[in-house]
C-alpha atoms as a PDB file:
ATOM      1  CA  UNK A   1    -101.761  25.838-158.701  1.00  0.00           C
ATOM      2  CA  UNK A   2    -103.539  25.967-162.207  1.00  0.00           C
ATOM      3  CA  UNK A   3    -100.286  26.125-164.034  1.00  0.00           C
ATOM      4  CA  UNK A   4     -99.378  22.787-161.881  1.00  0.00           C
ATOM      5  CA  UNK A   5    -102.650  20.861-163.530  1.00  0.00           C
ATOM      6  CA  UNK A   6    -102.588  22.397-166.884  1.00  0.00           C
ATOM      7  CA  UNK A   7     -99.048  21.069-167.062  1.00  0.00           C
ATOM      8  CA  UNK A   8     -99.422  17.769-165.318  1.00  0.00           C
ATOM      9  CA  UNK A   9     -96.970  18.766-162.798  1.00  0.00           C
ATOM     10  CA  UNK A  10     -98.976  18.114-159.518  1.00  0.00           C
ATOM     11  CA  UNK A  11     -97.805  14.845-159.012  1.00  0.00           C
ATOM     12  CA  UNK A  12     -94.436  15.164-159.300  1.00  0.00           C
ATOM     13  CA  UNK A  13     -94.576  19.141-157.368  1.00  0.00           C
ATOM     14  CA  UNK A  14     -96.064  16.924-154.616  1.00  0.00           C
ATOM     15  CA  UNK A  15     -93.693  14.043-154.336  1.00  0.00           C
ATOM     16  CA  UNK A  16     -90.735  16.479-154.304  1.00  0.00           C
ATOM     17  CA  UNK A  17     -92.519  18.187-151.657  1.00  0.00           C
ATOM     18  CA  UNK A  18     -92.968  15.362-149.803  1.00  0.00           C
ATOM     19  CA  UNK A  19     -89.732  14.451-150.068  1.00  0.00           C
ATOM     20  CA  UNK A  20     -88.391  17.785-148.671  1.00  0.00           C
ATOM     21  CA  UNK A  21     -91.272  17.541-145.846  1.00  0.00           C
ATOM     22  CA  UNK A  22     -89.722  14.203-144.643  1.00  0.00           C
ATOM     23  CA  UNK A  23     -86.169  15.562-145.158  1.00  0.00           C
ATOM     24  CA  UNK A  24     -87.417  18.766-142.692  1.00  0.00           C
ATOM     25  CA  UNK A  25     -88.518  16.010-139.820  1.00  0.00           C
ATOM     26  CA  UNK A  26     -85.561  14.317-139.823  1.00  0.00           C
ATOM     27  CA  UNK A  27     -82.545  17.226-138.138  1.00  0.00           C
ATOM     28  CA  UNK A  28     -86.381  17.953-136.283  1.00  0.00           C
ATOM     29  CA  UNK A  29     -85.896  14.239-134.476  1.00  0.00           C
ATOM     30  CA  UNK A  30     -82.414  15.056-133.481  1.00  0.00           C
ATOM     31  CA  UNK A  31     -82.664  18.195-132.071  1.00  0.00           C
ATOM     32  CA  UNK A  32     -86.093  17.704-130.194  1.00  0.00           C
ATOM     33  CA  UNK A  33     -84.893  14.814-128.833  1.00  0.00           C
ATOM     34  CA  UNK A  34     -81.319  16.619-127.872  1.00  0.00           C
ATOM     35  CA  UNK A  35     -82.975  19.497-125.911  1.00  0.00           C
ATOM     36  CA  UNK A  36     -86.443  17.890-124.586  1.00  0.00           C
ATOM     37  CA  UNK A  37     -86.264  14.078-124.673  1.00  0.00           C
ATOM     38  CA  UNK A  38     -88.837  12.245-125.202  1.00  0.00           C
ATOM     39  CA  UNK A  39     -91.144  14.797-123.662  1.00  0.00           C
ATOM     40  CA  UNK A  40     -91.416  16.702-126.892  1.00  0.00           C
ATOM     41  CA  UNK A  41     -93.245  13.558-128.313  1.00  0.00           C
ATOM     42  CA  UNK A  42     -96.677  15.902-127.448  1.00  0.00           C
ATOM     43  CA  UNK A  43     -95.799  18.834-129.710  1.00  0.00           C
ATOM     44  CA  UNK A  44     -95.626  16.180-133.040  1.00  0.00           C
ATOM     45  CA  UNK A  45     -98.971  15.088-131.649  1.00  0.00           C
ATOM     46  CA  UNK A  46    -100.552  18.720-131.421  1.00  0.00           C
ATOM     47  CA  UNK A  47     -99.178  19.379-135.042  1.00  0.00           C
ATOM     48  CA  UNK A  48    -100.090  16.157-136.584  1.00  0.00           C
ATOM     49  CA  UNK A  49    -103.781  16.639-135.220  1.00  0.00           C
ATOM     50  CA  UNK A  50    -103.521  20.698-136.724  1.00  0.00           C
ATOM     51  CA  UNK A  51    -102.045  19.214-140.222  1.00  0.00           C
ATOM     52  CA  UNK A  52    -104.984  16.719-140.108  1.00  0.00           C
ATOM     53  CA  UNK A  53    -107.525  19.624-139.601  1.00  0.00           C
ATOM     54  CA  UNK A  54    -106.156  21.671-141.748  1.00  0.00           C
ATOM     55  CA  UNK A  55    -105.965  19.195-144.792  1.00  0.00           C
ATOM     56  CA  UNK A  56    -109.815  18.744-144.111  1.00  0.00           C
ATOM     57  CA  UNK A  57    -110.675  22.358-144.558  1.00  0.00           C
ATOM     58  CA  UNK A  58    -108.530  23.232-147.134  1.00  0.00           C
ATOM     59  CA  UNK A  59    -110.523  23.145-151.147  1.00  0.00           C
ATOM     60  CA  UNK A  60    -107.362  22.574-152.989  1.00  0.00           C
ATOM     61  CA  UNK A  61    -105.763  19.297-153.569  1.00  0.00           C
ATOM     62  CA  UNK A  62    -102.431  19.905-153.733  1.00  0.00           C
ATOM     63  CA  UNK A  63    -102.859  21.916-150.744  1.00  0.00           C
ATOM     64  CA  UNK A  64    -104.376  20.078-148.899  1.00  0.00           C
ATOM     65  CA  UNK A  65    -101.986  16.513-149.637  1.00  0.00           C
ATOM     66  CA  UNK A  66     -99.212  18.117-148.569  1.00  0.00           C
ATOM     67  CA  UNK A  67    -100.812  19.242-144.928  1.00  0.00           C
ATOM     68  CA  UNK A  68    -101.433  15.450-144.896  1.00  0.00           C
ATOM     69  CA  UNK A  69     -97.813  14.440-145.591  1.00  0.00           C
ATOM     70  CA  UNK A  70     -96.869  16.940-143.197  1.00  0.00           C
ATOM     71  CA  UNK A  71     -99.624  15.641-140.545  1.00  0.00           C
ATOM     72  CA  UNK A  72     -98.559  11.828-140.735  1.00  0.00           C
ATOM     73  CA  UNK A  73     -95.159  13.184-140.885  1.00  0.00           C
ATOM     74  CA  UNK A  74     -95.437  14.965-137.239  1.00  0.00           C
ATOM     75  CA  UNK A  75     -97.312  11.703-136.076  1.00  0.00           C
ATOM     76  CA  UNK A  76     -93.914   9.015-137.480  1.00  0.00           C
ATOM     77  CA  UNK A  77     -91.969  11.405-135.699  1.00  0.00           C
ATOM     78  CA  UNK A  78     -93.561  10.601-132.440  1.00  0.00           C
ATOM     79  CA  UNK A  79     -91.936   7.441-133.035  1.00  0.00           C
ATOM     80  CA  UNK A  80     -88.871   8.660-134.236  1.00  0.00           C
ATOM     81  CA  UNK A  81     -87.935  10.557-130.934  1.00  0.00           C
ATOM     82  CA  UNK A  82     -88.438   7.421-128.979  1.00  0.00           C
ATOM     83  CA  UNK A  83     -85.779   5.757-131.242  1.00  0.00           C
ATOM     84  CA  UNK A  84     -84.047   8.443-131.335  1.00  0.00           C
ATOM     85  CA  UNK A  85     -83.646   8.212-127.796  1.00  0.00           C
ATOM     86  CA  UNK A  86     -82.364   4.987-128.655  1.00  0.00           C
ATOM     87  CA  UNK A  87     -79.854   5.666-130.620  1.00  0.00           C
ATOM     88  CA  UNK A  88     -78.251   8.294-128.207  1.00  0.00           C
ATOM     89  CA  UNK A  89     -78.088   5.360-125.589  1.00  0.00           C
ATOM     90  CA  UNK A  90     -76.217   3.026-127.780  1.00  0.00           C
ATOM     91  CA  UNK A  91     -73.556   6.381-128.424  1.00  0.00           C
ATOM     92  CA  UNK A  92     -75.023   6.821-131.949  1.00  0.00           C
ATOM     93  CA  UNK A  93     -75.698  10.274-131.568  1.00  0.00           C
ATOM     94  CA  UNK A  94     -74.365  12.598-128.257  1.00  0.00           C
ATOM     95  CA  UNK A  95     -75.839  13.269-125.203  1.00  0.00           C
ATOM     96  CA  UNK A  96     -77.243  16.871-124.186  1.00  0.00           C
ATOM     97  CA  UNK A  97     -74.777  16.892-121.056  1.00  0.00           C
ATOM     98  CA  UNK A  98     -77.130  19.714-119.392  1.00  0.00           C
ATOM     99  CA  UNK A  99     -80.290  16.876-119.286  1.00  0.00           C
ATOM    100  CA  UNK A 100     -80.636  14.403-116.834  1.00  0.00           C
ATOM    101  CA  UNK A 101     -80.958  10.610-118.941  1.00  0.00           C
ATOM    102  CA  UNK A 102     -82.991   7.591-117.708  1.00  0.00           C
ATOM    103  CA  UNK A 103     -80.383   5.327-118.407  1.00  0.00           C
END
């Protein structure tokens, strides 16, 4: 992590982190949604609330702003399932045929 801040890297190490983070979620969405519908909306909540605790207790910056990205990254995705959803009712994406579908 020093040779990040000696070198001025830490900004840029985080923002391709983040980017790679958000990139991570996004297959995440598809799948979760695919196998557990929109009932897998709690497990983004129980690891946004761990990231958040996490990037509290953790001394080193970097560290600890990349927990957060993850964090409000598990929370957007508790969105994201419930478009998701969406998206597989309008054909966008295919229905799990072994799951049972509201609509």
């Amino acid at each position: 992590m020093e040779f990040l801040n000696d070198y001025k890297l830490a900004g840029l190490f985080i923002g391709i982190c983040t980017f790679l983070i958000i990139g991570f979620f996004h297959p995440i969405v598809v799948k979760a949604e695919y196998y557990w519908g929109t009932k897998s909306w709690w497990i983004f909540l129980i690891l946004g609330i761990a990231g958040v605790i996490a990037s509290l207790a953790v001394d080193s910056i970097i560290l600890s702003s990349l927990l957060g990205v993850f964090a409000f990254s598990s929370f957007w995705t508790i969105k994201e399932v419930f478009e998701q959803e969406d998206r597989v009712k309008k054909g966008w994406f295919p229905k799990n045929p072994n799951r049972k579908y509201k609509f």
